[in-house]
C-alpha atoms as a PDB file:
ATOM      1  CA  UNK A   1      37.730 -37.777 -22.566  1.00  0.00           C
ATOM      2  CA  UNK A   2      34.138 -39.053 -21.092  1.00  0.00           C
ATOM      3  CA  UNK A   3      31.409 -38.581 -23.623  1.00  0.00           C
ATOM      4  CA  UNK A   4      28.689 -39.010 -21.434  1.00  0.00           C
ATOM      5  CA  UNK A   5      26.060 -36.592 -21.299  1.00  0.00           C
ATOM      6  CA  UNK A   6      25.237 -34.351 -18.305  1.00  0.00           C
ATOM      7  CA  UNK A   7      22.133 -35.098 -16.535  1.00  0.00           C
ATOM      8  CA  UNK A   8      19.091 -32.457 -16.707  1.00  0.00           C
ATOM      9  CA  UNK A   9      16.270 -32.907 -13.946  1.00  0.00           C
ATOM     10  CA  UNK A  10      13.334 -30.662 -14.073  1.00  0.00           C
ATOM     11  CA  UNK A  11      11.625 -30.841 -11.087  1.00  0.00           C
ATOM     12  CA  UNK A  12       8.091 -29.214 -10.212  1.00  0.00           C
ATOM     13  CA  UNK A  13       7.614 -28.104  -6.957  1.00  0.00           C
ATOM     14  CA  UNK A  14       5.366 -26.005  -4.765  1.00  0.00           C
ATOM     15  CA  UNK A  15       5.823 -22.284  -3.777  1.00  0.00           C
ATOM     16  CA  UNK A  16       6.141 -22.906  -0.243  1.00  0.00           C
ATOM     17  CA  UNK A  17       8.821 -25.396  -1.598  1.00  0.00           C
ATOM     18  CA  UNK A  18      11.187 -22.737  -3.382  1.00  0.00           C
ATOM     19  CA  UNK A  19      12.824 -21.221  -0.693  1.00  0.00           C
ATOM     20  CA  UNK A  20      14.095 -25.278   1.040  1.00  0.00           C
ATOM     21  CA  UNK A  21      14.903 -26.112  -2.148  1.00  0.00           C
ATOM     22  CA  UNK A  22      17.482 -23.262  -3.670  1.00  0.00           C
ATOM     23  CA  UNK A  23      19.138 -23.671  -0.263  1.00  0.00           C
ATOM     24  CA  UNK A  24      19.361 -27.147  -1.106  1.00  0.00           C
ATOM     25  CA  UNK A  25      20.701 -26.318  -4.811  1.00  0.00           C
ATOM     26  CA  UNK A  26      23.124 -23.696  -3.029  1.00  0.00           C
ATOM     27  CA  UNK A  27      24.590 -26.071  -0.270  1.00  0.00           C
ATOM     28  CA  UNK A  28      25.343 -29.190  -2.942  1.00  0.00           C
ATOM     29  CA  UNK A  29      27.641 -26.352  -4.346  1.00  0.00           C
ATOM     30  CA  UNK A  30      24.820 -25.568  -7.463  1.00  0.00           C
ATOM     31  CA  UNK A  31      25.120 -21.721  -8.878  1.00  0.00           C
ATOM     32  CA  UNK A  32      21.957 -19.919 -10.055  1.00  0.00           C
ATOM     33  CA  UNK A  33      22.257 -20.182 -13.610  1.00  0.00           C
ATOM     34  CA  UNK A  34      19.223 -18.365 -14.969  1.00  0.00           C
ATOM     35  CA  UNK A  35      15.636 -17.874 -13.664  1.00  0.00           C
ATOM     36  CA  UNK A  36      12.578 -16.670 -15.805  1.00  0.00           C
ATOM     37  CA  UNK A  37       9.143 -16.996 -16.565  1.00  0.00           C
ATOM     38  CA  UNK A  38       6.853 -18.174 -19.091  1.00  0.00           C
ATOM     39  CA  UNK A  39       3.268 -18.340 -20.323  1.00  0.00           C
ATOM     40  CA  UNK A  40       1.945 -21.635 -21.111  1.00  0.00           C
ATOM     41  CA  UNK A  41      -1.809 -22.751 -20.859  1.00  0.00           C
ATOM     42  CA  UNK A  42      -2.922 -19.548 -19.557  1.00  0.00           C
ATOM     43  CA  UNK A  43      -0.667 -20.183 -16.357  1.00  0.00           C
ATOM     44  CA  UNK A  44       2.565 -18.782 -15.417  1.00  0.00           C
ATOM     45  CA  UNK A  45       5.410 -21.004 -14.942  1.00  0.00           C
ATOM     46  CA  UNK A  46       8.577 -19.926 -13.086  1.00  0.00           C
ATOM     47  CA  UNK A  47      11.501 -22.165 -13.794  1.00  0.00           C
ATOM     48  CA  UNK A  48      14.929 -21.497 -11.772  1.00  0.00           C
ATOM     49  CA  UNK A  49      17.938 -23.521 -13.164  1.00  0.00           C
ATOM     50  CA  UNK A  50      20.857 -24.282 -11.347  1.00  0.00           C
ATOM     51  CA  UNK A  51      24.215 -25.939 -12.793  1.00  0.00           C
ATOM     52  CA  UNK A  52      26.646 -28.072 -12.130  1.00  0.00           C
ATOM     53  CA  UNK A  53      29.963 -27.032 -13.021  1.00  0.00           C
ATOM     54  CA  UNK A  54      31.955 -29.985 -12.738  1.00  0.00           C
ATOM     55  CA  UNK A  55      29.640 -32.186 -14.622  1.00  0.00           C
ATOM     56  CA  UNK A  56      27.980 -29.581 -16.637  1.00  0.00           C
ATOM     57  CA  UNK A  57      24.661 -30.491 -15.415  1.00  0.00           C
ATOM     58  CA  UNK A  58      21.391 -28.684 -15.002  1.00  0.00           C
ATOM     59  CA  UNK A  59      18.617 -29.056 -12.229  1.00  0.00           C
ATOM     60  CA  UNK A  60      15.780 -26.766 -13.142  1.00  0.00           C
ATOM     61  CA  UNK A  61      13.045 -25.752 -10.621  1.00  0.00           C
ATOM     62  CA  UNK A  62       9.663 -25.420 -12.142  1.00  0.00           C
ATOM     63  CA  UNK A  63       7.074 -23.754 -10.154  1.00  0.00           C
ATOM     64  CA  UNK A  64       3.505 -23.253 -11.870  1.00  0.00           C
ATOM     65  CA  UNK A  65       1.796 -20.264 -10.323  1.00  0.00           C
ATOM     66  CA  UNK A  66      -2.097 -20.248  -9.318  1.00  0.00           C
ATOM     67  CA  UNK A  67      -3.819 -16.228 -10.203  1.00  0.00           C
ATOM     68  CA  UNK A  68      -2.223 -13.891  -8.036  1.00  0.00           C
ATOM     69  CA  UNK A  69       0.040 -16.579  -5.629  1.00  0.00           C
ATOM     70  CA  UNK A  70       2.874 -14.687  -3.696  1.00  0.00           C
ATOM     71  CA  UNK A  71       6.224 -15.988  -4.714  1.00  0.00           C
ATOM     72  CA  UNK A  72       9.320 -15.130  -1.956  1.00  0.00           C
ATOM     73  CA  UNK A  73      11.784 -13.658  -3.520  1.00  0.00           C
ATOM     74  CA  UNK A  74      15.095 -15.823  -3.484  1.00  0.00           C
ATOM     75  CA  UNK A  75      17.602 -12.621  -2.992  1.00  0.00           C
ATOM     76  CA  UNK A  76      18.555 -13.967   0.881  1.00  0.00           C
ATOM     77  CA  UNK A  77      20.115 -16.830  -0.695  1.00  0.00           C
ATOM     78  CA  UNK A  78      21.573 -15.669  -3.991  1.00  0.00           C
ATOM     79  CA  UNK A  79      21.604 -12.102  -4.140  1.00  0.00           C
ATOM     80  CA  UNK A  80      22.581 -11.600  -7.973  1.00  0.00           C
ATOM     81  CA  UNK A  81      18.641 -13.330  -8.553  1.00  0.00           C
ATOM     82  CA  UNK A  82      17.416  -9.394  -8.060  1.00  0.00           C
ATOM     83  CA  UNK A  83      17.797  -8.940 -11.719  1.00  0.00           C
ATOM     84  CA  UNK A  84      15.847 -12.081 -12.884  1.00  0.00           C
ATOM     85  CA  UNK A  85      13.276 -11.388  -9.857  1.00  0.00           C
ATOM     86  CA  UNK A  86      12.637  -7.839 -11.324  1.00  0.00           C
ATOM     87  CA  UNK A  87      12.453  -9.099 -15.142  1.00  0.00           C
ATOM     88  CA  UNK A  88       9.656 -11.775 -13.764  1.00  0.00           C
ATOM     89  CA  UNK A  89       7.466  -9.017 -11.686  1.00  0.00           C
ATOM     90  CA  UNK A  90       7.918  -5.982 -14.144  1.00  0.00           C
ATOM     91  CA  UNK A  91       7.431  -8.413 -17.657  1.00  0.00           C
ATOM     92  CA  UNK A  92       4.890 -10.976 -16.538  1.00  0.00           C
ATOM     93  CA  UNK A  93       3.111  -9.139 -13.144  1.00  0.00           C
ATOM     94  CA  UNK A  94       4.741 -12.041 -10.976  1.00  0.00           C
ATOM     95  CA  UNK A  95       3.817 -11.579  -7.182  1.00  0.00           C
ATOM     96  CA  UNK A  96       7.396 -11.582  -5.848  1.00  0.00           C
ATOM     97  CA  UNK A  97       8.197 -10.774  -2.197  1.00  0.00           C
ATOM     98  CA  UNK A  98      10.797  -9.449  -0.627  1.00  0.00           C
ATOM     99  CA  UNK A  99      12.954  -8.502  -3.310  1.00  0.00           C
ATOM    100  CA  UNK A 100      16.082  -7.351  -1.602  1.00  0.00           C
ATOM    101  CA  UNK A 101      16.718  -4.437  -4.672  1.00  0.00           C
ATOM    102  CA  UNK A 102      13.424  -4.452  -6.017  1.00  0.00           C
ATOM    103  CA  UNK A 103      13.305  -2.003  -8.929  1.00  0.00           C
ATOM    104  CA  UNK A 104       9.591  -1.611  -8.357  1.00  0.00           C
ATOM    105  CA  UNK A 105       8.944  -1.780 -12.132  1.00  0.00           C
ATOM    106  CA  UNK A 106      11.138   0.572 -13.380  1.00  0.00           C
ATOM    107  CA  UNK A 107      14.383  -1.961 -14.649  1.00  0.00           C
ATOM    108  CA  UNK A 108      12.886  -1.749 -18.057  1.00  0.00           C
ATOM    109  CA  UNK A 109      11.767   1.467 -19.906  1.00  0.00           C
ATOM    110  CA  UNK A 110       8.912   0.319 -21.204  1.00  0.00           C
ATOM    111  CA  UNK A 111       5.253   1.809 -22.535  1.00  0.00           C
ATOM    112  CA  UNK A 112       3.134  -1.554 -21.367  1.00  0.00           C
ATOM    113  CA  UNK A 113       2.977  -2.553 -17.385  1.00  0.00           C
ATOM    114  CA  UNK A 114       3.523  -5.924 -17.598  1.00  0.00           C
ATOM    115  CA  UNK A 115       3.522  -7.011 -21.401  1.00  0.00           C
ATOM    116  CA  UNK A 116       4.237 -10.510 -20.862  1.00  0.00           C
ATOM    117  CA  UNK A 117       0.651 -11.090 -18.506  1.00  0.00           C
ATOM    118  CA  UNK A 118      -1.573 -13.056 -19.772  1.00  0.00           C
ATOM    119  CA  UNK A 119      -4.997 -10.997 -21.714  1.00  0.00           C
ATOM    120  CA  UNK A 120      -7.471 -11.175 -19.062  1.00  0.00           C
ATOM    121  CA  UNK A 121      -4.845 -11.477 -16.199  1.00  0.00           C
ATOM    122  CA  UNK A 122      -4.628  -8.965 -13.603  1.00  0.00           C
ATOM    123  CA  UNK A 123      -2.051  -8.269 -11.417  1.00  0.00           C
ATOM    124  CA  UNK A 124      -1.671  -8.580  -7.581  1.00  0.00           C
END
């Protein structure tokens, strides 16, 4: 049995970038593993990770959003990433594009628009 560990590669890229790239992840035979935002620093970070089911590794793509950037939605490529799209726009007020179901802020029911946005934040 090999011990080794699988490799884990976190690579920050641009917006205009995302699109290129899951293709990339997609044609090397990658599957969308989980996507999702976070709050760190007062910026919002999107991070889509991809694995490798042979090897058991994980690529993650790390995109750190200025105030208000657009984001295209990814649901051309790999149409199950609706779900994690809609968490990202309805939870954290994430500009996302496109969305090919796009539950227009309504997956959740929910008292707060956007409880995950940075105080002081305002959406698009």
């Amino acid at each position: 049995m090999d011990n080794k560990c699988p490799e884990n590669v976190l690579e920050v890229i641009q917006t205009s970038e995302l699109l290129v790239k899951v293709m990339e992840k997609k044609k090397q035979g990658l599957r969308l593993a989980q996507a999702c935002a976070a709050v760190t620093e007062g910026h919002t970070q999107l991070s889509y990770s991809f694995a490798n089911d042979e090897d058991f590794g994980l690529t993650t793509l790390r995109i750190v959003l200025e105030d208000n950037e657009e984001v295209p939605s990814i649901t051309e490529i790999i149409p199950y990433a609706f779900f994690y799209e809609n968490e990202m726009k309805e939870l954290f007020g994430v500009n996302i594009k496109m969305i090919n179901l796009d539950y227009n802020n309504k997956l959740y029911r929910i008292e707060e628009d956007t409880p995950f946005l940075p105080k002081g934040k305002e959406e698009a």
